[in-house]
N, C-alpha and C. Protein backbone atom coordinates (compact mmCIF):
# COMPACT_ATOMS: atom_id res chain seq x y z
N UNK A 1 -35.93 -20.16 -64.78
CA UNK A 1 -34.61 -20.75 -64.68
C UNK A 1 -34.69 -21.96 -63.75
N UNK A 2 -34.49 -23.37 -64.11
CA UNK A 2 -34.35 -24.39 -63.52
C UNK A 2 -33.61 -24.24 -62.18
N UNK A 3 -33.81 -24.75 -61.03
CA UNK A 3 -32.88 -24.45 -59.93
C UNK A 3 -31.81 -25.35 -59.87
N UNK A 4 -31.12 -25.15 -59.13
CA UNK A 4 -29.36 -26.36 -59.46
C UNK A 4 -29.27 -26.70 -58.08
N UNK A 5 -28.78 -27.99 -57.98
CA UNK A 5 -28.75 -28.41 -56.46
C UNK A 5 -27.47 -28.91 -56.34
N UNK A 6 -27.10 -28.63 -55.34
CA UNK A 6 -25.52 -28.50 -55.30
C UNK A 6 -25.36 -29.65 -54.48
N UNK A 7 -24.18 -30.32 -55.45
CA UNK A 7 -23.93 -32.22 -54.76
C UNK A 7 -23.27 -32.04 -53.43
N UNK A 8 -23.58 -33.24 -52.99
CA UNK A 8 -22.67 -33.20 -51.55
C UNK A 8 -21.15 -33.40 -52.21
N UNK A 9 -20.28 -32.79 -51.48
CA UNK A 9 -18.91 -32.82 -51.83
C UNK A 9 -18.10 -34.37 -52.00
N UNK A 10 -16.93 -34.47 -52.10
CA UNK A 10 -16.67 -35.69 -51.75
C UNK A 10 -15.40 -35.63 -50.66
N UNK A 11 -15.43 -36.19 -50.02
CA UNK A 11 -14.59 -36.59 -48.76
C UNK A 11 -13.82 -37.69 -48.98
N UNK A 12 -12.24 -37.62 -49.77
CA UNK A 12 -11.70 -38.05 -50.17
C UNK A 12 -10.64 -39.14 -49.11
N UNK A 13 -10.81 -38.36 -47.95
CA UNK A 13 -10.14 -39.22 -46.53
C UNK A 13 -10.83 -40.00 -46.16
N UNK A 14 -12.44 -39.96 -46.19
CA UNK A 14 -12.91 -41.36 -45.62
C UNK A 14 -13.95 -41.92 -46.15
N UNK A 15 -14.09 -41.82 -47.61
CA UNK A 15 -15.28 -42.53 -48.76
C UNK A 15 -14.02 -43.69 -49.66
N UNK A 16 -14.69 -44.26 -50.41
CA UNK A 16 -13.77 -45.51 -50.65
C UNK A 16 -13.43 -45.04 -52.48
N UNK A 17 -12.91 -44.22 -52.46
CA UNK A 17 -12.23 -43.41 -53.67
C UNK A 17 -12.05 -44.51 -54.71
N UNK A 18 -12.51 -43.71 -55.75
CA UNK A 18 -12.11 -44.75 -56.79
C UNK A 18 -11.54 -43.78 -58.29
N UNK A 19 -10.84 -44.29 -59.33
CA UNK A 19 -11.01 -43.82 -60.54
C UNK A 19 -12.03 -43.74 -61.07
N UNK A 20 -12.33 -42.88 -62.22
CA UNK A 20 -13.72 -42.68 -63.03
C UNK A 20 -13.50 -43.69 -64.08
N UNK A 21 -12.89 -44.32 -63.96
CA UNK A 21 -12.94 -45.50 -64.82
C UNK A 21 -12.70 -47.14 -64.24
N UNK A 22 -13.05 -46.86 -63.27
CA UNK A 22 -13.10 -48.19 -62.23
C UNK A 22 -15.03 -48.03 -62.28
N UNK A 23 -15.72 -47.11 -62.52
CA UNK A 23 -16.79 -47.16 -62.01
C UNK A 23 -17.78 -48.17 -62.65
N UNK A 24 -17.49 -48.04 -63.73
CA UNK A 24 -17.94 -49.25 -64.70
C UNK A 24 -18.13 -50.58 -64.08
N UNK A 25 -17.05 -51.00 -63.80
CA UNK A 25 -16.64 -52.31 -62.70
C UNK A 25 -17.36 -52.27 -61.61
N UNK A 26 -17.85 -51.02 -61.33
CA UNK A 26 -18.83 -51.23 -59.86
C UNK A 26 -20.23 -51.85 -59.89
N UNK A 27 -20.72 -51.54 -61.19
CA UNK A 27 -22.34 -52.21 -61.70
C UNK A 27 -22.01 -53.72 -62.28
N UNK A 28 -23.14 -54.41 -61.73
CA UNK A 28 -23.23 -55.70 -62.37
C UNK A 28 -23.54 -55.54 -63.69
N UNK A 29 -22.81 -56.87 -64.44
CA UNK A 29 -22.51 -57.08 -65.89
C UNK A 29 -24.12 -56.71 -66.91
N UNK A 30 -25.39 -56.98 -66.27
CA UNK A 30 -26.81 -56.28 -66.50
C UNK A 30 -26.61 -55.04 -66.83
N UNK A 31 -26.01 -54.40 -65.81
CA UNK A 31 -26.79 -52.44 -65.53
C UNK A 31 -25.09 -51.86 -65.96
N UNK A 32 -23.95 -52.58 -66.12
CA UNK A 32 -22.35 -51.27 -66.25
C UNK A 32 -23.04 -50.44 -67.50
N UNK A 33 -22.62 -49.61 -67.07
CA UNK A 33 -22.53 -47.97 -67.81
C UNK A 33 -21.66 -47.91 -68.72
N UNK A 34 -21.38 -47.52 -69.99
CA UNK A 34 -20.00 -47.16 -70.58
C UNK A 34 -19.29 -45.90 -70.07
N UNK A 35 -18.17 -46.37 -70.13
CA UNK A 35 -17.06 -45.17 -69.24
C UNK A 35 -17.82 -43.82 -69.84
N UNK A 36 -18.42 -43.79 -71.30
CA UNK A 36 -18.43 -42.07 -72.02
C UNK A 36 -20.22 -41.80 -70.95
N UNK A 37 -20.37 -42.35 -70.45
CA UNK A 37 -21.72 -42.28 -69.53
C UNK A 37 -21.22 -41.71 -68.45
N UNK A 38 -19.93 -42.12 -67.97
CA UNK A 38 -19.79 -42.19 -66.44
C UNK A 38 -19.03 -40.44 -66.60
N UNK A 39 -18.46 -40.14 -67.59
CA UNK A 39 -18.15 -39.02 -68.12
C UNK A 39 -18.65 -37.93 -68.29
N UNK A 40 -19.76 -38.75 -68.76
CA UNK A 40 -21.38 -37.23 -69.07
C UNK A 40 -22.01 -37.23 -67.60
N UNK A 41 -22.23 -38.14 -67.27
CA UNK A 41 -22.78 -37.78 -65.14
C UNK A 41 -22.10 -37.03 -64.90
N UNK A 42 -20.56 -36.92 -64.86
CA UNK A 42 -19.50 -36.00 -64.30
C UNK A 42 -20.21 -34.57 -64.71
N UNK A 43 -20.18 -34.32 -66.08
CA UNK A 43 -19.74 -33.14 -66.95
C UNK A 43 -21.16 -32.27 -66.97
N UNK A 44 -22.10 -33.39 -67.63
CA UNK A 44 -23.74 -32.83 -67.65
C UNK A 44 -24.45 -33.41 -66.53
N UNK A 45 -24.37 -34.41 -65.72
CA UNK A 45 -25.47 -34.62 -64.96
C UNK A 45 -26.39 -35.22 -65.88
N UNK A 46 -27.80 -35.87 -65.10
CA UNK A 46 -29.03 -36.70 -65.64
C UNK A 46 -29.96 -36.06 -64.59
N UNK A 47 -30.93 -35.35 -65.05
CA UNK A 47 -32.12 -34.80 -64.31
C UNK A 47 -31.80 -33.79 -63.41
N UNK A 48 -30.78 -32.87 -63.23
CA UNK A 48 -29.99 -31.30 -62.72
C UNK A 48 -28.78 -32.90 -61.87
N UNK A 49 -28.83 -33.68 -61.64
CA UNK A 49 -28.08 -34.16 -60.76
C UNK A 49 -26.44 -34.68 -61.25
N UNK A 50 -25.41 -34.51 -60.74
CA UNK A 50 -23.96 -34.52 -61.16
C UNK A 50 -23.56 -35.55 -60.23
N UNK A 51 -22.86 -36.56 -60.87
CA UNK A 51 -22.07 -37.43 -60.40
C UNK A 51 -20.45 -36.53 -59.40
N UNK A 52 -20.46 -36.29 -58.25
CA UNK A 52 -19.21 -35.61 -57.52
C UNK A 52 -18.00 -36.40 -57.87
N UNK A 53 -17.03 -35.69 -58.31
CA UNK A 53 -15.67 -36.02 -58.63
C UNK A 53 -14.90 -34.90 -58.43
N UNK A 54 -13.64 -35.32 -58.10
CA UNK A 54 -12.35 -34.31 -58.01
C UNK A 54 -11.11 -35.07 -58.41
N UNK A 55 -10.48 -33.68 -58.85
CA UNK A 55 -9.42 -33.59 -59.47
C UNK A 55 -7.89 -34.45 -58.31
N UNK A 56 -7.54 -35.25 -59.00
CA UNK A 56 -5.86 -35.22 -58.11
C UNK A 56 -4.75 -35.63 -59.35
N UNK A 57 -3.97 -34.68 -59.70
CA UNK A 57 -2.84 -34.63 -60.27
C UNK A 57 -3.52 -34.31 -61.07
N UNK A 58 -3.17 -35.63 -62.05
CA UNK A 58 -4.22 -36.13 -63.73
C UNK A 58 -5.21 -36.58 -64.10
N UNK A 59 -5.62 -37.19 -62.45
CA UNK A 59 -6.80 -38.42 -62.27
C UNK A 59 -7.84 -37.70 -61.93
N UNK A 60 -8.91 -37.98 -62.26
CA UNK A 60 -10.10 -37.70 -62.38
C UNK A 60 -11.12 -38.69 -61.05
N UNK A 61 -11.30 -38.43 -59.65
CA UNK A 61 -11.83 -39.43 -59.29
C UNK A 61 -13.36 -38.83 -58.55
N UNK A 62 -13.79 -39.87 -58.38
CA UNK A 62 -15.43 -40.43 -57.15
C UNK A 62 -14.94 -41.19 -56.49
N UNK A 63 -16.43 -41.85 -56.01
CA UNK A 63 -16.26 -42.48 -54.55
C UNK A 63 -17.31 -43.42 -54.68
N UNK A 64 -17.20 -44.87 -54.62
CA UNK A 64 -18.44 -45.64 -54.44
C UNK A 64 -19.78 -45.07 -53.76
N UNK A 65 -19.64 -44.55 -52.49
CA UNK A 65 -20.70 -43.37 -51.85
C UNK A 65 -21.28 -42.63 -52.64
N UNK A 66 -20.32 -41.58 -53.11
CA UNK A 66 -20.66 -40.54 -54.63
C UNK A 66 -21.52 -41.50 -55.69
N UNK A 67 -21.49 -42.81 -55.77
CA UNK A 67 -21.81 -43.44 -56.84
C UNK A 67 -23.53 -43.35 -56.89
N UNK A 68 -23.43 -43.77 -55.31
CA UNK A 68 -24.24 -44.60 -54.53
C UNK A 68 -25.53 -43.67 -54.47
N UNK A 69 -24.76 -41.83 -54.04
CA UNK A 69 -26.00 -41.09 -53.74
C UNK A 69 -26.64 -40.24 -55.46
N UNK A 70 -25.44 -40.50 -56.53
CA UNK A 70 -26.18 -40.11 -57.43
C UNK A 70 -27.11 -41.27 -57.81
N UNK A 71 -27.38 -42.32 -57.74
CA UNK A 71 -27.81 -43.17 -58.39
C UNK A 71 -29.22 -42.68 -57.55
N UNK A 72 -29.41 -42.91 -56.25
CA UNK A 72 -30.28 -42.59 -55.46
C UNK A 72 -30.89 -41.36 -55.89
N UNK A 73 -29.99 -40.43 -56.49
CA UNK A 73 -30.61 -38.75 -55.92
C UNK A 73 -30.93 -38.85 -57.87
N UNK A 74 -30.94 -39.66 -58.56
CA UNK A 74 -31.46 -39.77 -60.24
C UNK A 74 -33.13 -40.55 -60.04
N UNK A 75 -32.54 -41.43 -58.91
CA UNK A 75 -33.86 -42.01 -59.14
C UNK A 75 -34.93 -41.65 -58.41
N UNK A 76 -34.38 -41.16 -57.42
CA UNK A 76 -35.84 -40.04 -56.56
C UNK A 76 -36.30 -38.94 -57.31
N UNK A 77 -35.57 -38.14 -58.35
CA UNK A 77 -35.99 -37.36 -59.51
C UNK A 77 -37.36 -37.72 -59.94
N UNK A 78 -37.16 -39.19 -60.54
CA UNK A 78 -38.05 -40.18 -61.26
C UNK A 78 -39.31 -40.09 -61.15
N UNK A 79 -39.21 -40.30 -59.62
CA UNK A 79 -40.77 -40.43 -58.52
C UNK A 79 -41.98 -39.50 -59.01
């Protein structure tokens, strides 16, 4: 059984919160993701690793940080 590594949470009081559909907008016009990407990080993850998001109301959000350490914690996978 593959082991699961549990994301750092997100800290919604002092990371720079965003919608899951602002995230797109965060990568240069080269590397943006399509939103149904930024969706599957959420849902499935890429290499055991999950993009952190939480729920408020209806909205679905992350955190540039959150962005920042999955991108990091996909590509140290790699190595």
């Amino acid at each position: 059984m593959a082991a699961t590594h549990k994301p750092k949470s997100l800290d919604i009081l002092t990371e720079d919160v965003i919608l899951l559909s602002q995230v797109p907008g965060e990568f240069p016009d080269e590397f943006r993701p399509h939103l149904s990407a930024v969706y599957r990080w959420v849902r499935k993850g890429v290499h055991g690793q999950k993009l952190v998001s939480v729920r408020l109301g209806a909205k679905i959000v992350t955190s540039r940080q959150a962005v920042a350490r999955f991108i990091a914690a996909i590509n140290s996978d790699e190595a």
